[in-house]
N, C-alpha and C. Protein backbone atom coordinates (compact mmCIF):
# COMPACT_ATOMS: atom_id res chain seq x y z
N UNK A 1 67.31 68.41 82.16
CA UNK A 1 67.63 67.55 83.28
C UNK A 1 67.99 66.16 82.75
N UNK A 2 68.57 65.54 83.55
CA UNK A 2 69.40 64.15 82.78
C UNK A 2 68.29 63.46 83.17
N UNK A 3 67.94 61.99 82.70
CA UNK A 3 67.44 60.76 82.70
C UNK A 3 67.57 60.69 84.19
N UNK A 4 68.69 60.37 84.61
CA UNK A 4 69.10 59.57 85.72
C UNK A 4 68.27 60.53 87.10
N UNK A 5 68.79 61.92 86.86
CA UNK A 5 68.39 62.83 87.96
C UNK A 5 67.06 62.85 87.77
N UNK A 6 66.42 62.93 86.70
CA UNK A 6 64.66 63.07 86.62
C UNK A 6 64.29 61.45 87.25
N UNK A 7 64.66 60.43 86.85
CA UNK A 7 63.87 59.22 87.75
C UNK A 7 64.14 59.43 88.87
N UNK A 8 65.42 59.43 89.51
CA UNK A 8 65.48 59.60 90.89
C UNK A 8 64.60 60.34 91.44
N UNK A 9 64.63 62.17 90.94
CA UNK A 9 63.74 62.46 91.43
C UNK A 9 61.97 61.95 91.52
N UNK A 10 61.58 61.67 90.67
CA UNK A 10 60.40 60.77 90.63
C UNK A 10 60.11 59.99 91.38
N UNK A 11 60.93 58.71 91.88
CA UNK A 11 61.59 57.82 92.64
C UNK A 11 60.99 58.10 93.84
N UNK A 12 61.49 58.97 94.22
CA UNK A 12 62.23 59.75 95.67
C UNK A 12 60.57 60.50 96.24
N UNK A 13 59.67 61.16 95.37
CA UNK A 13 58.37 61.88 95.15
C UNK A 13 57.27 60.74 95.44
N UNK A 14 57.41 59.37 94.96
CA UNK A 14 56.81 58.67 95.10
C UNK A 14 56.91 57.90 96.41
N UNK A 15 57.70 57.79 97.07
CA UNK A 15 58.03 57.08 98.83
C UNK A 15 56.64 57.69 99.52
N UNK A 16 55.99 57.08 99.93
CA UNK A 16 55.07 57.28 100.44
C UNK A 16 55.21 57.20 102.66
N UNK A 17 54.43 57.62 103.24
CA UNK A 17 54.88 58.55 104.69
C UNK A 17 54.84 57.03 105.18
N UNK A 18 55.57 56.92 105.80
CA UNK A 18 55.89 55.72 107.09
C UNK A 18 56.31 54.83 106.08
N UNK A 19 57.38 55.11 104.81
CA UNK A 19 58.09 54.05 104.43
C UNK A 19 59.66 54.63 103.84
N UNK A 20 60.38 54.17 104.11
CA UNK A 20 61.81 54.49 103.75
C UNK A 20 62.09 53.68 102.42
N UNK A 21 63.38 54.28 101.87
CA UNK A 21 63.94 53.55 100.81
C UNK A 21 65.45 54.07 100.92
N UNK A 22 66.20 53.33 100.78
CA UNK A 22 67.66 53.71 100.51
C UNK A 22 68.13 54.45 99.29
N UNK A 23 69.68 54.84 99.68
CA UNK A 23 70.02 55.13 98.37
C UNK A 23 70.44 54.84 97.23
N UNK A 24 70.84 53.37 97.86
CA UNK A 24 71.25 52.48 96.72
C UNK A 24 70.21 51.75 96.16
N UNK A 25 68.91 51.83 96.96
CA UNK A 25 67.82 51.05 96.06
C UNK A 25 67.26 52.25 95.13
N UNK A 26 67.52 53.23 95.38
CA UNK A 26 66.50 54.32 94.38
C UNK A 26 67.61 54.26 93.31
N UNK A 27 69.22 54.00 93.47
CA UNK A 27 70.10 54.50 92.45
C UNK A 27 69.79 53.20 91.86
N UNK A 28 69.35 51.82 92.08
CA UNK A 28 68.92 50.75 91.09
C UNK A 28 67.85 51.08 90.39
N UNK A 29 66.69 51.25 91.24
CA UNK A 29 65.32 51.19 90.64
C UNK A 29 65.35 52.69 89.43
N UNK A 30 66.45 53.40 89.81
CA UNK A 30 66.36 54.58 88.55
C UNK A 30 67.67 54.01 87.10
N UNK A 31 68.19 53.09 87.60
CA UNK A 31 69.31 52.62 86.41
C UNK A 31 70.63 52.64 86.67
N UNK A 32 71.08 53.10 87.74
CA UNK A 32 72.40 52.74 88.33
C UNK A 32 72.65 52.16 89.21
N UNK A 33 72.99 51.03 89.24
CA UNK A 33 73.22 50.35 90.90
C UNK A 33 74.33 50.69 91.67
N UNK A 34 75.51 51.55 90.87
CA UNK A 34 76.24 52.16 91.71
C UNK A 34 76.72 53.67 91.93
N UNK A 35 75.16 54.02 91.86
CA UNK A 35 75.00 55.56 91.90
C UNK A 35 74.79 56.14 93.56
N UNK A 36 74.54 55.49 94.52
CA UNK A 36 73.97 55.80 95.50
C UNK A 36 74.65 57.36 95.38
N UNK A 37 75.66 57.43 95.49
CA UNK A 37 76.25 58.82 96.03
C UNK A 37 76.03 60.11 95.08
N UNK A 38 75.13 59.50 93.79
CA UNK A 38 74.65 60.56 93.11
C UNK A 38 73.33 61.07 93.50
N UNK A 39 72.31 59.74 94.47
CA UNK A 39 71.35 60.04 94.69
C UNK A 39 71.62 61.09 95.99
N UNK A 40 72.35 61.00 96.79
CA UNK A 40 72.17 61.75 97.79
C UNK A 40 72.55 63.12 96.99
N UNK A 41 73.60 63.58 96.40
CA UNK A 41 73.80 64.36 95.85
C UNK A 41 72.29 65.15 94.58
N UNK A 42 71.62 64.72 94.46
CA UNK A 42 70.20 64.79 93.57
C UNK A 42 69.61 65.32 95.36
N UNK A 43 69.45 64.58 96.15
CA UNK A 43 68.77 65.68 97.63
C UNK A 43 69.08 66.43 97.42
N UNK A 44 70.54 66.89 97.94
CA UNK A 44 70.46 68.08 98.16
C UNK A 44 70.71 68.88 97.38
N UNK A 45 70.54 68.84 96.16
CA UNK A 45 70.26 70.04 95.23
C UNK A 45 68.88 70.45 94.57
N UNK A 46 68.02 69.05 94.95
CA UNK A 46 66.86 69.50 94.43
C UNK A 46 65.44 69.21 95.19
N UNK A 47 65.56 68.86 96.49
CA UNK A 47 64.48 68.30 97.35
C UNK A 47 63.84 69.63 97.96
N UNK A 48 64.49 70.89 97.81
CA UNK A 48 63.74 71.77 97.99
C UNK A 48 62.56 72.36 97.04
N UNK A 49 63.46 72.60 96.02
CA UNK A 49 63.01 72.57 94.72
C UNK A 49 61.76 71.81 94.44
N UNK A 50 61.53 70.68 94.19
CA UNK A 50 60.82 69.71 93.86
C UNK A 50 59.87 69.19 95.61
N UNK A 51 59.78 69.62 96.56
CA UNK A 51 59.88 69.11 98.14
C UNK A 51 59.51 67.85 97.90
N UNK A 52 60.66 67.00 97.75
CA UNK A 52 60.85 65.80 97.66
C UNK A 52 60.93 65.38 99.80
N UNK A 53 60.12 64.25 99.82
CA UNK A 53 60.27 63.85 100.97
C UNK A 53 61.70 63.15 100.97
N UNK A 54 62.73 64.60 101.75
CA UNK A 54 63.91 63.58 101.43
C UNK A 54 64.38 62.80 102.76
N UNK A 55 63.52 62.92 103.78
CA UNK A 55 64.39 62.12 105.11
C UNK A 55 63.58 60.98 104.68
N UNK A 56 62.64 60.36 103.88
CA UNK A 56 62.09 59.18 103.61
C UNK A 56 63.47 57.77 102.80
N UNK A 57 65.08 58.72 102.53
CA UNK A 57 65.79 58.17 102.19
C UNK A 57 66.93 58.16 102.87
N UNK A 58 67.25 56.84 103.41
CA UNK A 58 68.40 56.38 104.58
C UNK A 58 69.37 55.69 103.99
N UNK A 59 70.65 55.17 104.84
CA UNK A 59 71.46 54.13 104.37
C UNK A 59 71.30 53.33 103.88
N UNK A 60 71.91 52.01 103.57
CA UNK A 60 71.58 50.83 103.15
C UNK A 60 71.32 49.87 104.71
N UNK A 61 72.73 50.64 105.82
CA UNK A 61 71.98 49.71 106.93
C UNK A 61 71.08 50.23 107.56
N UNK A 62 69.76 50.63 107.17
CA UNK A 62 68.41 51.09 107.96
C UNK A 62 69.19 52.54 109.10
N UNK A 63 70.18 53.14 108.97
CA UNK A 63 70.52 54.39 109.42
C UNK A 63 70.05 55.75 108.46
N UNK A 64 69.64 56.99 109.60
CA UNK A 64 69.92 58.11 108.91
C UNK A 64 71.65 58.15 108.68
N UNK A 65 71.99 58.95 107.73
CA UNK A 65 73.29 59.08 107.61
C UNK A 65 73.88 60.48 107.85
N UNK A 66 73.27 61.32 107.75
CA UNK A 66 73.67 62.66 108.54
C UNK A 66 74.08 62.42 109.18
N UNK A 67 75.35 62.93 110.08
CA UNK A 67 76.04 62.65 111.50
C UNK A 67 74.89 63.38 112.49
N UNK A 68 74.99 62.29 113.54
CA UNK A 68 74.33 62.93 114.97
C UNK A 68 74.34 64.47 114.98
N UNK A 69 75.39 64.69 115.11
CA UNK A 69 75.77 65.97 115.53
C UNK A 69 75.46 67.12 115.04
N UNK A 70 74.51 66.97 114.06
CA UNK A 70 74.06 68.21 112.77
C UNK A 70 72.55 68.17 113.68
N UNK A 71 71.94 69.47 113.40
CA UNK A 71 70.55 69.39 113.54
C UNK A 71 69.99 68.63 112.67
N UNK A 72 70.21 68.41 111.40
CA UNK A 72 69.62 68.02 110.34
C UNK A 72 69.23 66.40 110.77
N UNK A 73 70.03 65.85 111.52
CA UNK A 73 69.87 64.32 111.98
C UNK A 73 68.57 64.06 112.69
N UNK A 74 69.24 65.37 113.42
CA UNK A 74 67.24 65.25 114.62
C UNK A 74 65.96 65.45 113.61
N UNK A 75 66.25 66.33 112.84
CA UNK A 75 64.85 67.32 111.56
C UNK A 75 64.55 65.85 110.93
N UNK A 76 65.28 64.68 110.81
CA UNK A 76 64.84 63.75 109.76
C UNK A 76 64.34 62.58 110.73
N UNK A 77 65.26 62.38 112.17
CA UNK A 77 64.24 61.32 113.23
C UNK A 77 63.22 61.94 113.14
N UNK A 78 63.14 62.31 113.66
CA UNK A 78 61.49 63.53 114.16
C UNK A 78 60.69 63.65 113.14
N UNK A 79 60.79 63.62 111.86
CA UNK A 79 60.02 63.72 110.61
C UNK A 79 59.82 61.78 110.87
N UNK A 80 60.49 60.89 110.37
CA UNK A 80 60.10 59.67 110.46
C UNK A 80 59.68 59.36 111.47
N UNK A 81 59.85 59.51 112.71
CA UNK A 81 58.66 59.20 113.80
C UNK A 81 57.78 59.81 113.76
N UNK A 82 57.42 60.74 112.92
CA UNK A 82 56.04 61.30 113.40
C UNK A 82 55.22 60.61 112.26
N UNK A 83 55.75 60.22 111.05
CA UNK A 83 54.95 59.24 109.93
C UNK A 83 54.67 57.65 110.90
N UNK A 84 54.96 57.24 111.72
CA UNK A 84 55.31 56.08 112.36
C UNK A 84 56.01 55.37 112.25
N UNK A 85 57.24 55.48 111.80
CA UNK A 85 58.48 54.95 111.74
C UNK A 85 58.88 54.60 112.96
N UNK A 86 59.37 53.53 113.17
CA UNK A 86 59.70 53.08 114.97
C UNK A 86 61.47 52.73 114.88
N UNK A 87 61.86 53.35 115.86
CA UNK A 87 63.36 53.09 115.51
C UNK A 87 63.90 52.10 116.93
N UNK A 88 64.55 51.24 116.30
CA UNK A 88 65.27 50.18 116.78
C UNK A 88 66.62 50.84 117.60
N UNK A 89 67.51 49.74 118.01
CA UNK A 89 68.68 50.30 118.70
C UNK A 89 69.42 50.78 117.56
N UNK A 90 70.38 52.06 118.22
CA UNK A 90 71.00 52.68 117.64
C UNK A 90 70.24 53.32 116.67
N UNK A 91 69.20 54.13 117.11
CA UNK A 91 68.42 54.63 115.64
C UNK A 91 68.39 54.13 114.33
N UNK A 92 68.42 52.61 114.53
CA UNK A 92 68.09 51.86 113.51
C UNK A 92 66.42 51.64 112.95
N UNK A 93 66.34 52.18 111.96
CA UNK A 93 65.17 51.42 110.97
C UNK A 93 65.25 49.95 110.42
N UNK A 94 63.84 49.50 110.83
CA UNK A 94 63.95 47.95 110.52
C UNK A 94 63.42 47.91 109.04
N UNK A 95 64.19 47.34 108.21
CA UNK A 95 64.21 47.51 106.42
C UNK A 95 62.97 46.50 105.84
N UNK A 96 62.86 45.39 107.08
CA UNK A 96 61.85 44.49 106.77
C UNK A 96 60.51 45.04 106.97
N UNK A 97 60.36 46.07 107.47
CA UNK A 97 59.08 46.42 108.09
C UNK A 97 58.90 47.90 107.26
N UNK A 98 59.53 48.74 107.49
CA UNK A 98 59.60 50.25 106.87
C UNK A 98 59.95 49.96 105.48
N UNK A 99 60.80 49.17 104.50
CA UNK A 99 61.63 49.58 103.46
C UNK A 99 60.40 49.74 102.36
N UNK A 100 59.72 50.42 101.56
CA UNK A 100 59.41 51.01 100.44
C UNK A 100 59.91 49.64 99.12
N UNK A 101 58.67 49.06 98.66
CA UNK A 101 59.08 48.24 97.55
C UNK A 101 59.30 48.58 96.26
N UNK A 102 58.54 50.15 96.20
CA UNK A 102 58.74 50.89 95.19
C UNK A 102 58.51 50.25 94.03
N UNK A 103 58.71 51.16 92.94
CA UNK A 103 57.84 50.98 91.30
C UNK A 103 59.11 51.82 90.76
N UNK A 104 59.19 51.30 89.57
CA UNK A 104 60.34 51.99 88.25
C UNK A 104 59.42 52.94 87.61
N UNK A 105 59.94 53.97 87.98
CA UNK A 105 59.11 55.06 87.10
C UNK A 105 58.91 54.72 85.81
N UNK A 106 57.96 55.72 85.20
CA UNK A 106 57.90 55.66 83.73
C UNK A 106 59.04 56.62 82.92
N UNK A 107 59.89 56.26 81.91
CA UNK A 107 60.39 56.92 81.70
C UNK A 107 60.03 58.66 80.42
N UNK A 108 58.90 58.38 79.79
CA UNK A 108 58.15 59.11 79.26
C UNK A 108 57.29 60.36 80.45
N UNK A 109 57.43 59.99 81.43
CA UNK A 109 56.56 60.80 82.50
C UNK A 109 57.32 62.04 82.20
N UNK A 110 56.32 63.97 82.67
CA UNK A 110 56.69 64.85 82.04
C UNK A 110 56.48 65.47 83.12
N UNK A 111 56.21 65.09 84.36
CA UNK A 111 55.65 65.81 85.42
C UNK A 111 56.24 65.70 86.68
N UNK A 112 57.90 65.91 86.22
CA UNK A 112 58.83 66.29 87.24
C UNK A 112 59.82 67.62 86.64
């Protein structure tokens, strides 16, 4: 597994329930600041795998990004409101209140 995909995943394992983190903050805090679109891509190939809490990771503007229109949009409100996530207008998450300050993994860690 690459560097990049093992922190993320780590990253992503560590978000703890009633806090979000984006994808562009996990693609910094793992070593790319312009990876976001690798992190989403790292979900969905390995959040089953690993059951990474992956609706704990949203846009940069406090949105889920799944389109409405998928079930998958509702499976990830409904998962963050039930941690207590409170959503603002437009199913907005407030970043000041929910956002995850998170920690830089270790990169020696063996237990992902």
């Amino acid at each position: 597994m690459q560097d990049f995909t093992h922190r993320v995943i780590t990253l992503i394992g560590q978000i703890p329930a009633g806090q979000v983190a984006t994808y562009g903050q996990i693609a910094t805090m793992a070593g790319n600041h312009r990876a976001a679109r690798q992190v989403s891509r790292v979900l969905h190939s390995c959040s089953q795998k690993y059951q990474l809490p992956w609706h704990r990771v949203i846009g940069a503007g406090g949105r889920i990004t799944i389109p409405k229109d998928l079930p998958s949009h509702q499976r990830q409100l409904k998962k963050l409101q039930s941690e207590g996530i409170q959503m603002g207008l437009g199913d907005t998450i407030d970043l000041s209140i929910y956002q995850w300050p998170g920690t830089t993994p270790d990169p020696h860690d063996q237990n992902v």
